[in-house]
N, C-alpha and C. Protein backbone atom coordinates (compact mmCIF):
# COMPACT_ATOMS: atom_id res chain seq x y z
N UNK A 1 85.74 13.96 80.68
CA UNK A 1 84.77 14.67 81.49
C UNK A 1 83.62 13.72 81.84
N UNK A 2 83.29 14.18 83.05
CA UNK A 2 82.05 12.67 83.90
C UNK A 2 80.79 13.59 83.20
N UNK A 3 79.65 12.60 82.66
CA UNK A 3 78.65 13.05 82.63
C UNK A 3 77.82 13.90 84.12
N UNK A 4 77.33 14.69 83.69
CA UNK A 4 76.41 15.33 84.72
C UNK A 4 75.52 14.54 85.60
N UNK A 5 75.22 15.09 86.86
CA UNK A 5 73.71 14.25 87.58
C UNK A 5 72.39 15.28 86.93
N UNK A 6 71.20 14.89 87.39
CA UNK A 6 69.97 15.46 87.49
C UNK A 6 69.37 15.80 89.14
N UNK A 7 70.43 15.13 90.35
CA UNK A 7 70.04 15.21 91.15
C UNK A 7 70.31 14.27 91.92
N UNK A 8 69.81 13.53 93.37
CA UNK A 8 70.33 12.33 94.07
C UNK A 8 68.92 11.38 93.83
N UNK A 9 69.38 10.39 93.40
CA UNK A 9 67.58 9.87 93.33
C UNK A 9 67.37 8.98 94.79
N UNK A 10 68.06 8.56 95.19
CA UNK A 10 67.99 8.40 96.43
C UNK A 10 69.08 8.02 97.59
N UNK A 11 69.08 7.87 98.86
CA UNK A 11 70.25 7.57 99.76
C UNK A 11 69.82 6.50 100.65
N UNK A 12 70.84 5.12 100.58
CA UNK A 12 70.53 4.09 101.79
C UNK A 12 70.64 4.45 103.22
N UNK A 13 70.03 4.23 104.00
CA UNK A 13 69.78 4.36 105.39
C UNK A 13 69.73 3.33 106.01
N UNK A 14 70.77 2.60 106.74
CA UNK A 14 70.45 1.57 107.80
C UNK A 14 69.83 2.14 108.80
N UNK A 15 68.73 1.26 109.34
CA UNK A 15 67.88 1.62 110.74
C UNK A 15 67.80 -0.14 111.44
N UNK A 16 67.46 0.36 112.50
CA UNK A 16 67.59 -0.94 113.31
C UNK A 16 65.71 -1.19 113.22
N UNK A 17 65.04 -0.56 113.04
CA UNK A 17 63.69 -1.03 112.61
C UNK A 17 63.30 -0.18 111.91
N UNK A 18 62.53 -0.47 110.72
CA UNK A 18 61.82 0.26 109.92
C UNK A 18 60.51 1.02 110.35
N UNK A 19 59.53 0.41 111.23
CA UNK A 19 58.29 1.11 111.65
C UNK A 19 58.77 2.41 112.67
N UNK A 20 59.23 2.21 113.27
CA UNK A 20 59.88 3.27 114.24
C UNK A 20 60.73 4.51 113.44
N UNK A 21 61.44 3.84 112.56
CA UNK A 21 62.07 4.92 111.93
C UNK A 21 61.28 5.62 110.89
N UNK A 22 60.58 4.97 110.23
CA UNK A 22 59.57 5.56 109.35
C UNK A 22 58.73 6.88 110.20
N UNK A 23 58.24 6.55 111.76
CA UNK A 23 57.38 7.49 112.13
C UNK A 23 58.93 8.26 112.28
N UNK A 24 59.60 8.58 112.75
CA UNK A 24 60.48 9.76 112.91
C UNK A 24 60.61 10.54 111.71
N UNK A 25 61.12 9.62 110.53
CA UNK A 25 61.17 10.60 109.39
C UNK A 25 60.17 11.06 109.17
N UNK A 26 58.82 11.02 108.85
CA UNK A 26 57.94 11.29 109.08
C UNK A 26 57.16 12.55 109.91
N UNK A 27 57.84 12.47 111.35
CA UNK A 27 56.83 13.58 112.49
C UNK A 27 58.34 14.46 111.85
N UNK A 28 59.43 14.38 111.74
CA UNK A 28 60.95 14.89 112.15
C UNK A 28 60.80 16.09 109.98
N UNK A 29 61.26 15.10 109.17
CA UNK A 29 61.11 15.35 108.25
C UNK A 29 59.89 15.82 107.23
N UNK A 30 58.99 15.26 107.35
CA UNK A 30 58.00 15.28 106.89
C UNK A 30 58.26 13.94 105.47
N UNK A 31 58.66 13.57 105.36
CA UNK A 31 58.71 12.27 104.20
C UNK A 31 58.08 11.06 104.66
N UNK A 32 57.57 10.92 103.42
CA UNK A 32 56.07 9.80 104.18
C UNK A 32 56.32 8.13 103.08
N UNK A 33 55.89 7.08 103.29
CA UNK A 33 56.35 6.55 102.71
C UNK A 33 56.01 6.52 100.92
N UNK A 34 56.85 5.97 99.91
CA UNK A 34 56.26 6.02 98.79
C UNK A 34 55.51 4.87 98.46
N UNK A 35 54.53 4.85 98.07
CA UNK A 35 54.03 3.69 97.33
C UNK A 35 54.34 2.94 95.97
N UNK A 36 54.82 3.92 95.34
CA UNK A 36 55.22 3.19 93.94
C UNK A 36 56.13 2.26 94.03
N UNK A 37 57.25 2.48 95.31
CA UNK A 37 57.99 1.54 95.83
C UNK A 37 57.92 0.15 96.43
N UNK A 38 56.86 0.23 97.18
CA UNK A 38 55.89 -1.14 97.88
C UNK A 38 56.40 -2.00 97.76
N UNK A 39 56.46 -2.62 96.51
CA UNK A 39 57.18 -4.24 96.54
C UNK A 39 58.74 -4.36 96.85
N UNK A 40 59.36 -3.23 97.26
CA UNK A 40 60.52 -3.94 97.59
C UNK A 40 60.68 -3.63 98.98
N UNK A 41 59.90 -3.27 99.74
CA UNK A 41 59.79 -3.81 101.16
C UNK A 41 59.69 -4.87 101.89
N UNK A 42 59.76 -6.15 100.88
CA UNK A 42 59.61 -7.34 101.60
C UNK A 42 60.98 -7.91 102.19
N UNK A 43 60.85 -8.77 102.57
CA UNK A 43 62.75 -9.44 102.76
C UNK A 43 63.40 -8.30 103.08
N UNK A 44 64.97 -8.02 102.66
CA UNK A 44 65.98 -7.32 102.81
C UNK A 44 65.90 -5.59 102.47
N UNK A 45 64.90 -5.87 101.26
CA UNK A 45 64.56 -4.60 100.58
C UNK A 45 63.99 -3.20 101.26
N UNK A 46 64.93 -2.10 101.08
CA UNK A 46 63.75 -1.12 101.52
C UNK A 46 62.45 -0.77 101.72
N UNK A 47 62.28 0.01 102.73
CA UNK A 47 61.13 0.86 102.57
C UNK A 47 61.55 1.86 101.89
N UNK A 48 60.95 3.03 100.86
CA UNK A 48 61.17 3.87 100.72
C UNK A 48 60.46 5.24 100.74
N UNK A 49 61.13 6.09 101.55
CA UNK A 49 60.16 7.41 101.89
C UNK A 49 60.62 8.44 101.01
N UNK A 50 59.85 9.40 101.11
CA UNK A 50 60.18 11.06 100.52
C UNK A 50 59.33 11.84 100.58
N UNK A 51 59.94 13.08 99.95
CA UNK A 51 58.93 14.15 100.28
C UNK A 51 57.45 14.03 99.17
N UNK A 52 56.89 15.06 99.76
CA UNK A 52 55.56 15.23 98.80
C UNK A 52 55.62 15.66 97.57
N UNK A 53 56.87 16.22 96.97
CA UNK A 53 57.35 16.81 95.42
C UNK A 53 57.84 15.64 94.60
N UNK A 54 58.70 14.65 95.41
CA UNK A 54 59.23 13.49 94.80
C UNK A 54 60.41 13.54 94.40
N UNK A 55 61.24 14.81 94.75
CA UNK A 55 62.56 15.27 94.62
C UNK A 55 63.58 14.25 95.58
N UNK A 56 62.82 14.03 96.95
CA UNK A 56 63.92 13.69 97.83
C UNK A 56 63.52 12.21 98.10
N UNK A 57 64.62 11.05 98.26
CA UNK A 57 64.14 9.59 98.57
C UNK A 57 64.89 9.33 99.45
N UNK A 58 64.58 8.56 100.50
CA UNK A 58 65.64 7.54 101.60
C UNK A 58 65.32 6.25 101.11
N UNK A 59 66.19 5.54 100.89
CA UNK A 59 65.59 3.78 101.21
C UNK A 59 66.20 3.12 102.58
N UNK A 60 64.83 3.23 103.80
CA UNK A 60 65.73 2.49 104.53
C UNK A 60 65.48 1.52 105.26
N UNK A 61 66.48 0.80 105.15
CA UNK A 61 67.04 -0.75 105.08
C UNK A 61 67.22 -1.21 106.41
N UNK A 62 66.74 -2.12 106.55
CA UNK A 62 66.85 -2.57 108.30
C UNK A 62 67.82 -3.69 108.68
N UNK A 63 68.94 -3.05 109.04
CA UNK A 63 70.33 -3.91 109.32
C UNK A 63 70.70 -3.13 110.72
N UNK A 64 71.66 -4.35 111.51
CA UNK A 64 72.39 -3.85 112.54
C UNK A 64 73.06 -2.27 112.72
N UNK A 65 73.21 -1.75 113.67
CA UNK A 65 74.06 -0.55 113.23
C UNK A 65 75.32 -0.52 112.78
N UNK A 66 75.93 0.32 112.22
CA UNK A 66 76.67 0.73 110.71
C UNK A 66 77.88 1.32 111.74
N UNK A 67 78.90 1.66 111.58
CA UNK A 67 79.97 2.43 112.36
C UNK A 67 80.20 3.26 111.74
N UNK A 68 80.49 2.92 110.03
CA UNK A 68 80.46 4.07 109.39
C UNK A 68 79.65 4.76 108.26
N UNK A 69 78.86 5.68 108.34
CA UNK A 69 77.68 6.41 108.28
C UNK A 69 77.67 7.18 107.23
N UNK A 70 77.39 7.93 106.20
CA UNK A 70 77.43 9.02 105.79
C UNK A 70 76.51 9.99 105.68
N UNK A 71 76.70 11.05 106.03
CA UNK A 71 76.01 12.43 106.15
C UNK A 71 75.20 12.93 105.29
N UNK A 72 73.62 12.77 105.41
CA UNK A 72 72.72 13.01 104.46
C UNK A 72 72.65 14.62 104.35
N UNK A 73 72.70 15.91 103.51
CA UNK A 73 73.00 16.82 103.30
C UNK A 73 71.63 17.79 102.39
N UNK A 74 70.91 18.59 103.43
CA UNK A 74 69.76 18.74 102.24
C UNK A 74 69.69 20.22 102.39
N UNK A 75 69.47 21.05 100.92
CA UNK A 75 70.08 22.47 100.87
C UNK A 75 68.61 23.27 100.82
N UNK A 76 68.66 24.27 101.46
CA UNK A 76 67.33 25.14 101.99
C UNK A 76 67.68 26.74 101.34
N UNK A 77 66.45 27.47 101.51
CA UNK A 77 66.97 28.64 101.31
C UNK A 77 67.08 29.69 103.14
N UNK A 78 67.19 30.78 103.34
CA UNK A 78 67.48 31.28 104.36
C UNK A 78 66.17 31.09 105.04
N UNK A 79 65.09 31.66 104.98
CA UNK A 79 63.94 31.66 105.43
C UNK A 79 63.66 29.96 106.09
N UNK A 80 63.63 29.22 104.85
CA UNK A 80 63.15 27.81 105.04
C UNK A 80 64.81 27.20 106.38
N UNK A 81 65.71 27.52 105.65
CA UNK A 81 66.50 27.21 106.95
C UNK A 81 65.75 27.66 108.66
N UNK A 82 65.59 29.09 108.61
CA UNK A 82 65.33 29.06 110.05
C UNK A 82 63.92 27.89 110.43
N UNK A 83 63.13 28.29 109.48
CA UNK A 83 61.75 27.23 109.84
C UNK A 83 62.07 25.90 110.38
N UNK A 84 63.35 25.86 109.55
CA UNK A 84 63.65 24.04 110.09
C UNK A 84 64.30 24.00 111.56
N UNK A 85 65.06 25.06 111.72
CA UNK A 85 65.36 25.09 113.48
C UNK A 85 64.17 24.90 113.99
N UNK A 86 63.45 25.59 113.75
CA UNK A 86 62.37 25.90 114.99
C UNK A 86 61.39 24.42 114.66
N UNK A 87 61.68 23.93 113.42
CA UNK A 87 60.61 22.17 113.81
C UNK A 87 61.22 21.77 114.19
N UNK A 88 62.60 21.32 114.01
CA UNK A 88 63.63 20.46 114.39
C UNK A 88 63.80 20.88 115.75
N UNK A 89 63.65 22.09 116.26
CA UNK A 89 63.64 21.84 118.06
C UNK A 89 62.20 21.32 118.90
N UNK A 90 61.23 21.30 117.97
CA UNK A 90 59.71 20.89 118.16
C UNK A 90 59.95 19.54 118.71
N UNK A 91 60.65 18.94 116.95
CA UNK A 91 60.42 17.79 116.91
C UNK A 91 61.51 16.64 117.86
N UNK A 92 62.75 17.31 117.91
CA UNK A 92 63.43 16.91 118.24
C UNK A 92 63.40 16.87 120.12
N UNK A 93 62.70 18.07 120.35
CA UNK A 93 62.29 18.88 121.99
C UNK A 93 63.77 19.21 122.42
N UNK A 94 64.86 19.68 121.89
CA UNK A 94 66.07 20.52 121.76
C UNK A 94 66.55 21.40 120.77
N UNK A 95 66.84 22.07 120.93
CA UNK A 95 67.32 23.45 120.32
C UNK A 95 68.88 23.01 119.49
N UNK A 96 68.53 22.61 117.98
CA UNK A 96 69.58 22.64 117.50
C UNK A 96 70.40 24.00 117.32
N UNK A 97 71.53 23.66 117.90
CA UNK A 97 72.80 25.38 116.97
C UNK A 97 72.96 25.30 115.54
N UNK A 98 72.92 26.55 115.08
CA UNK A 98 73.22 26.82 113.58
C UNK A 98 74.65 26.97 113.40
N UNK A 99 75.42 26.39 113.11
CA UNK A 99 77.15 26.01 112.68
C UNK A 99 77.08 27.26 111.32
N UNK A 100 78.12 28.04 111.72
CA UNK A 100 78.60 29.21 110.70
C UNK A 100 80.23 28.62 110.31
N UNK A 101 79.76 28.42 108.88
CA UNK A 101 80.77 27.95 108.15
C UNK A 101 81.50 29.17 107.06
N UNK A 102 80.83 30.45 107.65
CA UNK A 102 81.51 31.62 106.49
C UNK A 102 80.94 32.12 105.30
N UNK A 103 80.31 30.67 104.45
CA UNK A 103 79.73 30.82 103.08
C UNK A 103 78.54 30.29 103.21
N UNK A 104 78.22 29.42 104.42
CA UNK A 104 77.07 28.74 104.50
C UNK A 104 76.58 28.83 106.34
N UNK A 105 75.38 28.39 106.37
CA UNK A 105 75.40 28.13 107.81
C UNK A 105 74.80 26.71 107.39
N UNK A 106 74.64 25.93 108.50
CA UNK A 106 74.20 24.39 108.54
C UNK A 106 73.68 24.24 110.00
N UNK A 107 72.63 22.92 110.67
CA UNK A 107 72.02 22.38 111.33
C UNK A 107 72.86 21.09 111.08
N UNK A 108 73.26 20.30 112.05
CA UNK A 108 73.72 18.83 112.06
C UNK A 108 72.79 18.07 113.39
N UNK A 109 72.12 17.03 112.84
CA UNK A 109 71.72 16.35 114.12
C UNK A 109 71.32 15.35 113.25
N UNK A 110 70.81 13.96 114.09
CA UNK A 110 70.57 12.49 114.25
C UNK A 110 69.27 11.87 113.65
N UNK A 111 69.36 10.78 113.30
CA UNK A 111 67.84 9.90 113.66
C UNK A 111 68.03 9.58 114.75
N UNK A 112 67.12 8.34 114.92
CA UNK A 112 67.09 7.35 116.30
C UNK A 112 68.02 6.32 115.78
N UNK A 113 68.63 6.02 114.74
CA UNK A 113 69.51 5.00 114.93
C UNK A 113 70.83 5.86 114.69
N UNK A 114 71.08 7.05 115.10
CA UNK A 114 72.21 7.69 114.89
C UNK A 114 72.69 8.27 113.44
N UNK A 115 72.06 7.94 112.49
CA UNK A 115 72.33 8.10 111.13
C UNK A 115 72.52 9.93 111.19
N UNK A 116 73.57 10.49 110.76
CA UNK A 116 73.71 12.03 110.77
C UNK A 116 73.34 12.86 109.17
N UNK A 117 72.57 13.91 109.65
CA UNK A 117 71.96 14.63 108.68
C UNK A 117 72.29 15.96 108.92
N UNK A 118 72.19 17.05 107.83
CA UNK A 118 72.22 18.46 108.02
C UNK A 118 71.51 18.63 106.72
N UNK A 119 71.36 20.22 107.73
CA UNK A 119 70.67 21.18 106.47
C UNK A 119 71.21 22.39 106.19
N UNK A 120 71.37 22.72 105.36
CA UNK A 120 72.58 24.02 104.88
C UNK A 120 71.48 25.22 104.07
N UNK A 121 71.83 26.15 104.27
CA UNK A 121 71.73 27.34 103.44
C UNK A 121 72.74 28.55 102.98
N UNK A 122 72.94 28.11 101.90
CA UNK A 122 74.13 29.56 101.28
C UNK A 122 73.83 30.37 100.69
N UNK A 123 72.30 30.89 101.58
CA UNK A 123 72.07 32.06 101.47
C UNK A 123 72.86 32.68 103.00
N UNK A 124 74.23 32.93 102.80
CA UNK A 124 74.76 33.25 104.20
C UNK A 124 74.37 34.34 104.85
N UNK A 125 74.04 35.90 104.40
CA UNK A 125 73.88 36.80 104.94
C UNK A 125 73.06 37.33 105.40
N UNK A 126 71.83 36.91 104.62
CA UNK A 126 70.50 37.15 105.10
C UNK A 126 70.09 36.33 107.12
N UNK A 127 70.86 35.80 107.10
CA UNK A 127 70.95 34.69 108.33
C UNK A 127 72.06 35.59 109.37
N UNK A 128 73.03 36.12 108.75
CA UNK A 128 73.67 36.45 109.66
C UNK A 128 73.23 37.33 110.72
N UNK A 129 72.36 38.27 110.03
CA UNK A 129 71.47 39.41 111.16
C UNK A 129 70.63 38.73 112.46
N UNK A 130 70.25 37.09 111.81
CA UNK A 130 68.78 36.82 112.49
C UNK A 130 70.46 35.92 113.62
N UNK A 131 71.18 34.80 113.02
CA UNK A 131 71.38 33.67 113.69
C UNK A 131 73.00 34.60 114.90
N UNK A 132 73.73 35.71 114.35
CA UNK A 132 74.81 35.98 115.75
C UNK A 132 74.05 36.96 116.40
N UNK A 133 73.21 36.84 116.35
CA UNK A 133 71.96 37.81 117.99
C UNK A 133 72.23 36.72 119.18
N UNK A 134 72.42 37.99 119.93
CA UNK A 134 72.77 37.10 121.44
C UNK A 134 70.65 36.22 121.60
N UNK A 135 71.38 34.53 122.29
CA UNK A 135 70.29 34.09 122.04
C UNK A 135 69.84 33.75 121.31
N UNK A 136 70.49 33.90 120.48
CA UNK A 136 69.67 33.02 118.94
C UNK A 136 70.14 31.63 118.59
């Protein structure tokens, strides 16, 4: 049997520039950079951002673009799901669709260097009233 996690302590992110991508995560996410991290921003080394709790980390790394990517995945409850449509169409200035997966619903969309993210909530039902309304 594999020992247990405590959680993700953090996920690499190639970006084709760090200052640019930093403000997106930033206006997009709200994750700002960390400081305790600082010194390994020099050379090759990340920047590293996260949220204001210290739960969530990106380190990201400024290399050419990547072909193959993996899907950063961050879990909400129903309420906080819809909130994030409605920044994420702010921020984004398009109207992401909510993907009904049955047990979950999810948001899938981009950075600026293409890197793909979603946000899920399996709180499924409470959503179902608000998200199959015509128009929603």
């Amino acid at each position: 049997m594999a020992p247990t996690f405590q959680g993700i302590d953090h996920i690499h992110v190639f970006v084709t520039d760090r200052a640019v991508s930093e403000e997106w995560y930033s206006r997009v996410l709200g994750l700002r950079r960390d400081a305790r991290f600082e010194p390994w921003t020099t050379g090759r080394g990340p920047l590293t951002i996260g949220n204001e709790s210290g739960t969530v980390h990106l380190a990201l790394f400024e290399r050419p673009p990547e072909k193959c990517r993996s899907v950063v995945a961050f879990t909400t409850t129903a309420s906080e799901f819809l909130a994030w449509r409605t920044h994420l169409a702010g921020a984004l200035g398009r109207t992401i669709d909510a993907v009904d997966h049955d047990l979950a619903w999810s948001l899938y969309f981009t950075d600026s260097d293409g890197n793909p993210y979603e946000i899920t909530s399996y709180e499924y039902m409470p959503l179902v009233s608000v998200l199959r309304q015509p128009g929603a």
